[in-house]
N, C-alpha and C. Protein backbone atom coordinates (compact mmCIF):
# COMPACT_ATOMS: atom_id res chain seq x y z
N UNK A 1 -14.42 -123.47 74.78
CA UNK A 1 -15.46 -124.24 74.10
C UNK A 1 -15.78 -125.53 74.86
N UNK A 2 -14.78 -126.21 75.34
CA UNK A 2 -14.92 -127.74 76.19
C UNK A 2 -16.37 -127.14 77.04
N UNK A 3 -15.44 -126.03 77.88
CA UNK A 3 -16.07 -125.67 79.61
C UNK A 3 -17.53 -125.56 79.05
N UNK A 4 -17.90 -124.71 78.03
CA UNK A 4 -19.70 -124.32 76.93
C UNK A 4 -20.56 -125.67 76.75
N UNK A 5 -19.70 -126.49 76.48
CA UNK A 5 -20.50 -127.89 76.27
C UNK A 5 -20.55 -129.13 77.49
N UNK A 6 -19.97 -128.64 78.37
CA UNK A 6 -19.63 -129.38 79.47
C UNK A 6 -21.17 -128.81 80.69
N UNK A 7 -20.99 -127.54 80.06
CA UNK A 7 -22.16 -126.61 80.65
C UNK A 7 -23.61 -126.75 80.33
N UNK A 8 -23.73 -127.04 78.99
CA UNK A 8 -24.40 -127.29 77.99
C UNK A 8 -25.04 -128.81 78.28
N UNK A 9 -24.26 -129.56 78.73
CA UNK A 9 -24.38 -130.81 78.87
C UNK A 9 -25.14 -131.08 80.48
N UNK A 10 -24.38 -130.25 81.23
CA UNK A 10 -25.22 -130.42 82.87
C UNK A 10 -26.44 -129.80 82.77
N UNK A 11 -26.81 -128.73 82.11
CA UNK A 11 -27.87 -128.05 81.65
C UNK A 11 -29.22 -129.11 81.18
N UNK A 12 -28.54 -129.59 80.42
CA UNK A 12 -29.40 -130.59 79.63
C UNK A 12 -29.80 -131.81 80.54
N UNK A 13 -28.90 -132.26 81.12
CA UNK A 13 -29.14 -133.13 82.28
C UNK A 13 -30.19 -132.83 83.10
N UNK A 14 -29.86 -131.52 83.59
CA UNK A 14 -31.21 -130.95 84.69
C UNK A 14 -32.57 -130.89 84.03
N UNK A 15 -32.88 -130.29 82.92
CA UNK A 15 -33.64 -130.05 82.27
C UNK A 15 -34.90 -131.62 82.00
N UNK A 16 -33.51 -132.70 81.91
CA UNK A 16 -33.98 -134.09 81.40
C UNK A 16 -34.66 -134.63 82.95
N UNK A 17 -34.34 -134.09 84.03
CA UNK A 17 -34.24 -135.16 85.44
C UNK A 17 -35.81 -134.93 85.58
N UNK A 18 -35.67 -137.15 85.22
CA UNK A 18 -37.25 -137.08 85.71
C UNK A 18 -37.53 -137.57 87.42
N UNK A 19 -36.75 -137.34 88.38
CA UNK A 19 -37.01 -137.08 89.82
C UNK A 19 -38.07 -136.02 89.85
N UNK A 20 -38.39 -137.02 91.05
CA UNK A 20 -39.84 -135.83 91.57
C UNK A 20 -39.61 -134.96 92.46
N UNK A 21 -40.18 -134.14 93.00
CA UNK A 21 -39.56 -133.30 94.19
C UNK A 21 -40.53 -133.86 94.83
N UNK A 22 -40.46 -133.79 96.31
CA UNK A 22 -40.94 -134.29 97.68
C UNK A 22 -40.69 -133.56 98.50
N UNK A 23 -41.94 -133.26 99.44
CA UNK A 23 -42.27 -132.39 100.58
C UNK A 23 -42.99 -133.16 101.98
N UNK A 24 -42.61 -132.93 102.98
CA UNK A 24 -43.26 -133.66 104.36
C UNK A 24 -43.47 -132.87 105.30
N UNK A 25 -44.64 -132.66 105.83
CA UNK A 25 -44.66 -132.41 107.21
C UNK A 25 -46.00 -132.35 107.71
N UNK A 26 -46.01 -131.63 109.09
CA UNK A 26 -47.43 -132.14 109.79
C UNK A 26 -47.77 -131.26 110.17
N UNK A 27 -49.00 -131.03 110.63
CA UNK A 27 -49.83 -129.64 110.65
C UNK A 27 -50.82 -130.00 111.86
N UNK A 28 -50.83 -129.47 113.08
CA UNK A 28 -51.83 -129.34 114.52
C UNK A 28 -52.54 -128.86 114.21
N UNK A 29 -53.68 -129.14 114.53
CA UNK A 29 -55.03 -127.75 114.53
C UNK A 29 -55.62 -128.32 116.32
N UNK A 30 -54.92 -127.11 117.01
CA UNK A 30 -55.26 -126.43 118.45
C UNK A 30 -57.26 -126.08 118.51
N UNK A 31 -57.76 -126.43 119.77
CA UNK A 31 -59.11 -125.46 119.73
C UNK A 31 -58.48 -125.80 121.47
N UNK A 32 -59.24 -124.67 121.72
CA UNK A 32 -58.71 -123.96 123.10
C UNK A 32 -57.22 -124.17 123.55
N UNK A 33 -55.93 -124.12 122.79
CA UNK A 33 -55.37 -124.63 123.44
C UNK A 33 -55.13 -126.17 123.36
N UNK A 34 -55.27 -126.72 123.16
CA UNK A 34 -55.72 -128.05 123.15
C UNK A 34 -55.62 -129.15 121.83
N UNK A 35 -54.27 -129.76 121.39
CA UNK A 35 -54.16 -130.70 119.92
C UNK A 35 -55.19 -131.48 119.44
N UNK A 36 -56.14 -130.84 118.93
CA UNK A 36 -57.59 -132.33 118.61
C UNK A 36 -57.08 -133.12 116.88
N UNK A 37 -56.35 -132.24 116.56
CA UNK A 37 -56.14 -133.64 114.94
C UNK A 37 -55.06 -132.56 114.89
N UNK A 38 -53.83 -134.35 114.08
CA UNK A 38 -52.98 -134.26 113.80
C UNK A 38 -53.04 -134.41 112.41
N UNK A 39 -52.28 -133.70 111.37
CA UNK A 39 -52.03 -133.80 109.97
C UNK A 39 -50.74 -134.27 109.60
N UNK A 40 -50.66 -135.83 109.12
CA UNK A 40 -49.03 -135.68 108.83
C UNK A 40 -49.19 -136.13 107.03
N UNK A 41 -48.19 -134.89 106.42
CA UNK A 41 -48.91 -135.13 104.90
C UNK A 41 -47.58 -134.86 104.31
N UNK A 42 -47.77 -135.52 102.69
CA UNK A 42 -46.56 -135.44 101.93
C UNK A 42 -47.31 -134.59 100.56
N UNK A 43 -46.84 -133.76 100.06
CA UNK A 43 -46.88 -133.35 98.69
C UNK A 43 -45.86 -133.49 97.55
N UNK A 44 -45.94 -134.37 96.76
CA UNK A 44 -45.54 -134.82 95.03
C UNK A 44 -45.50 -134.07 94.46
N UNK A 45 -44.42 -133.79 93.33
CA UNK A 45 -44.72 -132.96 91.91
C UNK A 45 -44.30 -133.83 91.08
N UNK A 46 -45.02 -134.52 90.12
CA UNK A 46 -44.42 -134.81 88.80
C UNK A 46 -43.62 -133.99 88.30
N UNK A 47 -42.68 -134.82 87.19
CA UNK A 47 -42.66 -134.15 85.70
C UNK A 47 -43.14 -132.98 85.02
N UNK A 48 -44.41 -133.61 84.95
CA UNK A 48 -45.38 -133.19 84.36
C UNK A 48 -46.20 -132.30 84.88
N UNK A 49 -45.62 -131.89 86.32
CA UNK A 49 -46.43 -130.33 86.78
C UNK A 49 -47.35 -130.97 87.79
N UNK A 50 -47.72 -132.24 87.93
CA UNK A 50 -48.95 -132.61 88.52
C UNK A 50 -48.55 -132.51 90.05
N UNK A 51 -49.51 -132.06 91.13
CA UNK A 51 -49.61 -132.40 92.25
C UNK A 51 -50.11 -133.04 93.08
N UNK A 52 -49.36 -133.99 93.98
CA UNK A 52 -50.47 -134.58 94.42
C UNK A 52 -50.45 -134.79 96.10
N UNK A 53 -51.53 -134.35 96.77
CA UNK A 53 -51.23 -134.21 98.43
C UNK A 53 -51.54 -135.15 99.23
N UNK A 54 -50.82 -135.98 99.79
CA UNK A 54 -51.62 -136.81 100.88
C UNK A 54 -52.11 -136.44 102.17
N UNK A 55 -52.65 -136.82 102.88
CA UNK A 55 -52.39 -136.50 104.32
C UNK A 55 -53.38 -137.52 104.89
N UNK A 56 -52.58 -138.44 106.15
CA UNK A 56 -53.28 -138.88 107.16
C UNK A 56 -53.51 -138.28 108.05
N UNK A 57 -54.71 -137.85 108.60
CA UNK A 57 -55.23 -136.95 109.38
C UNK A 57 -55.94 -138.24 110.97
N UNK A 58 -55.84 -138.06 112.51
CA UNK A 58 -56.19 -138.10 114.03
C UNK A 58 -55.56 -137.97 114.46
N UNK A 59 -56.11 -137.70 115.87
CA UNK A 59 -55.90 -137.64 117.03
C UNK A 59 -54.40 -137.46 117.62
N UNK A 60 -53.82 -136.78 118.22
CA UNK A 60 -52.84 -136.38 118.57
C UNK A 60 -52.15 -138.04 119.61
N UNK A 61 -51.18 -139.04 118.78
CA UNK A 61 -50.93 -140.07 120.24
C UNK A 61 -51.92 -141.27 119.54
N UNK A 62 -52.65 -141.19 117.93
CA UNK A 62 -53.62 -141.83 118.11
C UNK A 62 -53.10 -142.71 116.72
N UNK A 63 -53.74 -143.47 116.35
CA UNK A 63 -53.68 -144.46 115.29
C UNK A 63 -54.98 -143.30 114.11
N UNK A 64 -53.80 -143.02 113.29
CA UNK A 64 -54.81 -141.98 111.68
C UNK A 64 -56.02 -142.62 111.35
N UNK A 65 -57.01 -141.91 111.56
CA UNK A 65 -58.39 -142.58 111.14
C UNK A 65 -58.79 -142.12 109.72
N UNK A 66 -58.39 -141.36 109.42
CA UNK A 66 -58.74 -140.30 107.95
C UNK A 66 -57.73 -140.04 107.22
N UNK A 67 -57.74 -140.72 106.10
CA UNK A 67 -56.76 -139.98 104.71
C UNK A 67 -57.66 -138.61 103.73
N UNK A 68 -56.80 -137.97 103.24
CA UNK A 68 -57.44 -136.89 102.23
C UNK A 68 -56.44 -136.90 101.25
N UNK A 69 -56.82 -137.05 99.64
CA UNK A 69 -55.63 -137.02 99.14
C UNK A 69 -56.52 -135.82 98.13
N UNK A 70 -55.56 -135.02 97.62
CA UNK A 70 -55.83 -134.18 96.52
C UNK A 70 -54.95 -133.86 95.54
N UNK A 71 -55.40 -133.98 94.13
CA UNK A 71 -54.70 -133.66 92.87
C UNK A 71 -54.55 -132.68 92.19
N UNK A 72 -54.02 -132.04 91.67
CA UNK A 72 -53.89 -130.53 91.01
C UNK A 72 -53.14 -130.44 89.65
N UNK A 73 -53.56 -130.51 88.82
CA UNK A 73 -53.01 -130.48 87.40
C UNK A 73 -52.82 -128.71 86.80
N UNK A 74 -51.58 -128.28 86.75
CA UNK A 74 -51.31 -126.60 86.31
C UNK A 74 -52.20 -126.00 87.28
N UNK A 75 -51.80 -125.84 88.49
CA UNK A 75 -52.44 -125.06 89.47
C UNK A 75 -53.89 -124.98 89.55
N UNK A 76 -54.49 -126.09 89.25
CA UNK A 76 -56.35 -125.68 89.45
C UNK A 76 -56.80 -127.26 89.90
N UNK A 77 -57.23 -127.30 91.11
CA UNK A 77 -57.62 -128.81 91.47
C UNK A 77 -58.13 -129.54 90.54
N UNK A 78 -57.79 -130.63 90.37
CA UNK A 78 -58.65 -131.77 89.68
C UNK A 78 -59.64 -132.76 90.44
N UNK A 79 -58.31 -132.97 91.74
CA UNK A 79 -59.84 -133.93 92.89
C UNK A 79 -59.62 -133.87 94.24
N UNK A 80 -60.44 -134.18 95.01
CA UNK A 80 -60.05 -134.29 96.36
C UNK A 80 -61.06 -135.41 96.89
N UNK A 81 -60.54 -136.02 97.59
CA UNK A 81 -61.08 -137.66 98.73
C UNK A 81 -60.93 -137.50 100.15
N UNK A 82 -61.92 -137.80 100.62
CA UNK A 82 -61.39 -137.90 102.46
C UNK A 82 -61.87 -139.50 102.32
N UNK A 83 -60.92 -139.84 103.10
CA UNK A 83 -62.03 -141.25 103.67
C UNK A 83 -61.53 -141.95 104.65
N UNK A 84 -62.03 -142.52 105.26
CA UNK A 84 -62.07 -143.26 106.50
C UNK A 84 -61.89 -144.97 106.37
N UNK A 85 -60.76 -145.56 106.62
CA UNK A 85 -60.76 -146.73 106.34
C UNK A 85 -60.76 -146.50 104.60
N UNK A 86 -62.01 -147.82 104.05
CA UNK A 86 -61.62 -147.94 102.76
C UNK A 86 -62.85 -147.23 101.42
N UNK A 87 -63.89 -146.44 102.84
CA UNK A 87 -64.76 -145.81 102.25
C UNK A 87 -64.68 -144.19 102.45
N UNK A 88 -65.03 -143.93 101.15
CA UNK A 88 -65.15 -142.34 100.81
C UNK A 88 -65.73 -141.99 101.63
N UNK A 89 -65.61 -140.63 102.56
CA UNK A 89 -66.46 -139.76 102.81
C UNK A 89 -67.46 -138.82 102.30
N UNK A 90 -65.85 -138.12 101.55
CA UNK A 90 -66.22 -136.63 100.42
C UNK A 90 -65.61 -137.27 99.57
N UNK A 91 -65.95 -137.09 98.19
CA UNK A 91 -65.36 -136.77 97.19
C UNK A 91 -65.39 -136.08 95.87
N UNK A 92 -64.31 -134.74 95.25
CA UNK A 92 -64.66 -134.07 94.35
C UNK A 92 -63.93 -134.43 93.41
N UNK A 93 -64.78 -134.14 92.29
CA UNK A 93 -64.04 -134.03 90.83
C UNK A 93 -64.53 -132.71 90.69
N UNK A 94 -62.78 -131.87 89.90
CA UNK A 94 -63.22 -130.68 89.38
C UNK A 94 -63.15 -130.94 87.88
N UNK A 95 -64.14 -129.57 87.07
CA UNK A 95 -63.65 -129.90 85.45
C UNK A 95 -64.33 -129.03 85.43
N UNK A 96 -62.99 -127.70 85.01
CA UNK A 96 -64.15 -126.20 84.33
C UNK A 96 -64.37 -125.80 85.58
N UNK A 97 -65.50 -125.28 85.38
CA UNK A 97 -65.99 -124.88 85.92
C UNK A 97 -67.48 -125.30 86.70
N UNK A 98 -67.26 -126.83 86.60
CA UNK A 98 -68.34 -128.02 86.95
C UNK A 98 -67.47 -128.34 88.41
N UNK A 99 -68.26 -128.94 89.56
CA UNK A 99 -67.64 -129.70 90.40
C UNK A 99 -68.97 -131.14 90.94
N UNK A 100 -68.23 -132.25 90.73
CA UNK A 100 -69.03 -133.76 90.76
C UNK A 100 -68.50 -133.43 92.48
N UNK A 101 -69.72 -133.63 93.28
CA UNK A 101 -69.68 -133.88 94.12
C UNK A 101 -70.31 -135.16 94.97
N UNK A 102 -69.62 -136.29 96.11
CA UNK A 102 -70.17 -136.98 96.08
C UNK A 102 -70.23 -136.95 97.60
N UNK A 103 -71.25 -137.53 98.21
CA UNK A 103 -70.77 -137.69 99.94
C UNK A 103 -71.72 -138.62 100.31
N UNK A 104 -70.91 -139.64 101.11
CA UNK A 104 -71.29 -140.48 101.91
C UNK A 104 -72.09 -140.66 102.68
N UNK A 105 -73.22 -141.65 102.81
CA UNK A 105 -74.42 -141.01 103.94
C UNK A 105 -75.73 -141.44 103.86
């Protein structure tokens, strides 16, 4: 009976842990051969299921000119941003089956 509630008890612990999980890494995209943008990005999970992706995106050797971050609430996007410095490029809101689209320009 101890060992059941001792079990019972780490169980409950895990169940309770509000740590997030965390993911890193970076992603090349090659054309001929050749590194033209570097992706170095982290993905979040809440609690609460939510996701959320960063990524600073240039030049291979270069100082990141472009962030993109995107959100995902129960597996179906909610938003996505590119932007450059401190202005938007793209940006979506999803809802339903609606998408707010906005772009810079």
């Amino acid at each position: 009976m101890k060992h059941a509630l001792t079990i019972g008890a780490c169980l409950l612990c895990l169940l309770l842990n509000t740590a997030h999980a965390q993911q890193t890494g970076t992603y090349t995209t090659y054309i001929g051969g050749k590194a033209v943008v570097v992706d170095h990005w982290t993905a979040t999970t809440d609690k609460d299921g939510t996701l959320k992706t960063v990524a600073v995106l240039g030049a291979p050797g270069a100082i990141a000119s472009q962030r993109a971050v995107t959100v995902a609430v129960n597996h179906r996007p909610m938003s996505f941003i590119l932007r450059a410095g401190e202005n938007d490029l793209i940006a979506a809101e999803f809802n339903s089956a609606t998408v707010k689209l906005r772009v810079h320009g």
